[in-house]
C-alpha atoms as a PDB file:
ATOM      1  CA  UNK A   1     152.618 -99.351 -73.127  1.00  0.00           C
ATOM      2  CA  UNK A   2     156.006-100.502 -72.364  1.00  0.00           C
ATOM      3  CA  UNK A   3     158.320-103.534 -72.328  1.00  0.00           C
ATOM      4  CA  UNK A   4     158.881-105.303 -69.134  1.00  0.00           C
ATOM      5  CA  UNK A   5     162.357-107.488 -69.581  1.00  0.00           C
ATOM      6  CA  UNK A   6     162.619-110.067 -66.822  1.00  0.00           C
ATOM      7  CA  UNK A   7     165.846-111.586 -65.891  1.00  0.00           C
ATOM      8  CA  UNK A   8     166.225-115.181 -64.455  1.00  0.00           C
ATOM      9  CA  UNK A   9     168.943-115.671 -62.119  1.00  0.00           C
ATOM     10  CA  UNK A  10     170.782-118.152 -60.212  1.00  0.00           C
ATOM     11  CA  UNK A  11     170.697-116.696 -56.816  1.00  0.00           C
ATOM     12  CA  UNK A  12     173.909-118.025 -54.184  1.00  0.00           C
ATOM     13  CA  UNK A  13     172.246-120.829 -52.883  1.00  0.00           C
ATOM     14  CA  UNK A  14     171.271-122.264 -56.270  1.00  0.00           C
ATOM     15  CA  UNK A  15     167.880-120.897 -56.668  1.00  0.00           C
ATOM     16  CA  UNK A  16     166.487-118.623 -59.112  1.00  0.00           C
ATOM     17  CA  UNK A  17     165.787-115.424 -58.534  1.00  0.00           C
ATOM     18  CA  UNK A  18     163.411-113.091 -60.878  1.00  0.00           C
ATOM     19  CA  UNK A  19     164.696-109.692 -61.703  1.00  0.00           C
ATOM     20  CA  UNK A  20     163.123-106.758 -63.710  1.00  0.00           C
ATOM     21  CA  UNK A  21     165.591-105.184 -65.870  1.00  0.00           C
ATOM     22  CA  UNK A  22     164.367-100.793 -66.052  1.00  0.00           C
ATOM     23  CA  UNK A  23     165.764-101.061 -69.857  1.00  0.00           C
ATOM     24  CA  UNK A  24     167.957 -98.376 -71.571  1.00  0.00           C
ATOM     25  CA  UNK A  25     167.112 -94.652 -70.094  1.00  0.00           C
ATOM     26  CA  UNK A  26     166.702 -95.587 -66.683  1.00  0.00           C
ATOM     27  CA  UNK A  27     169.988 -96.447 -65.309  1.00  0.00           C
ATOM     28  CA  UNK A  28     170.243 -99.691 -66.717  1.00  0.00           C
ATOM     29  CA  UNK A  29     172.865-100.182 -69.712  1.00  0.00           C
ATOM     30  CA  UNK A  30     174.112-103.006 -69.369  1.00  0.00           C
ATOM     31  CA  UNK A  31     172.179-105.268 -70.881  1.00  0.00           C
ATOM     32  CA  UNK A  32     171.484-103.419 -74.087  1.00  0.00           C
ATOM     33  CA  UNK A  33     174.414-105.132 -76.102  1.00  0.00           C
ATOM     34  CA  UNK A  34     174.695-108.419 -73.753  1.00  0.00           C
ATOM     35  CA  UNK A  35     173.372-111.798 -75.543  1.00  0.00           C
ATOM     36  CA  UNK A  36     172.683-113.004 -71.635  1.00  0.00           C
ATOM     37  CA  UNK A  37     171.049-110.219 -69.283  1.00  0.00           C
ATOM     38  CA  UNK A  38     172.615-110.080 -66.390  1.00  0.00           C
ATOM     39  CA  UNK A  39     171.189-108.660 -63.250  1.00  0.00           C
ATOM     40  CA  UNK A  40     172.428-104.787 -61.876  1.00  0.00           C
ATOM     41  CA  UNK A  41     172.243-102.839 -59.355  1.00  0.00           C
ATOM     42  CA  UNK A  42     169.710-100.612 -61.601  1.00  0.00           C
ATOM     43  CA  UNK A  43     167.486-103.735 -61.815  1.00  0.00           C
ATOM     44  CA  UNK A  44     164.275-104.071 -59.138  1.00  0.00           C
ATOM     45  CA  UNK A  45     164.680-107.490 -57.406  1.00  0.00           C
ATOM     46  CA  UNK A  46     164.661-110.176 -56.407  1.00  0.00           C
ATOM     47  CA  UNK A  47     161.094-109.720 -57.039  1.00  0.00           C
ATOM     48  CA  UNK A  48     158.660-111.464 -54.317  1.00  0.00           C
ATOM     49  CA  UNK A  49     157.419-114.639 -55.258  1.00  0.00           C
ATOM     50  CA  UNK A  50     153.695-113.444 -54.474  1.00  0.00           C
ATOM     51  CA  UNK A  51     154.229-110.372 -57.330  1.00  0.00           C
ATOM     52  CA  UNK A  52     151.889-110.300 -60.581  1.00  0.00           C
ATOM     53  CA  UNK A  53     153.416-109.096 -63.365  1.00  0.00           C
ATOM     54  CA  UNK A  54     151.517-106.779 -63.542  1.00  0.00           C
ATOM     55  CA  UNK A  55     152.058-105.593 -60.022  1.00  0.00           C
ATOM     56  CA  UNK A  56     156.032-105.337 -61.338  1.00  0.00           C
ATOM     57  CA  UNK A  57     155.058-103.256 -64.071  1.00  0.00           C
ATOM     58  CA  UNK A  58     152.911-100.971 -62.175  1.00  0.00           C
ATOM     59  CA  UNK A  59     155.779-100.216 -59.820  1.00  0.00           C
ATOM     60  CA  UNK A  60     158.241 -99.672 -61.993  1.00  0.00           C
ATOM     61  CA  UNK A  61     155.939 -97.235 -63.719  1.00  0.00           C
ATOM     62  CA  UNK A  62     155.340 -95.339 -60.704  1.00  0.00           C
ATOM     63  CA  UNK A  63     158.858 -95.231 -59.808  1.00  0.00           C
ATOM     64  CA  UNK A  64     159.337 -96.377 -56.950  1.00  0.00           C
ATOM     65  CA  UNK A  65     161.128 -99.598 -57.247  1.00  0.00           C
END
């Protein structure tokens, strides 16, 4: 089982946007030392507001986000 690390962020209008951070090993390194996660271009997002979570976690399983 692993971690899923979800990033909230304002987005340029003012919104917030959801993010999935892919954690250390999988491009993303970042955010391993930051206090505030901040979202990359290794993250998958803006995730649609329709997603599960566990719809994000099954992609990012599979690879292909």
């Amino acid at each position: 089982m692993t971690d899923l690390n979800l990033i909230l962020q304002a987005d340029h209008h003012g919104g917030l946007e959801l993010w999935a951070c892919r954690g250390s090993g999988k491009g993303c390194k970042r955010n391993t030392f930051r206090k505030k996660s901040v979202a990359c271009e290794d993250c998958f997002g803006p995730l649609p507001h329709d997603y599960t979570l566990e719809q994000v976690k099954a992609r990012l399983e599979k690879g292909d986000a």
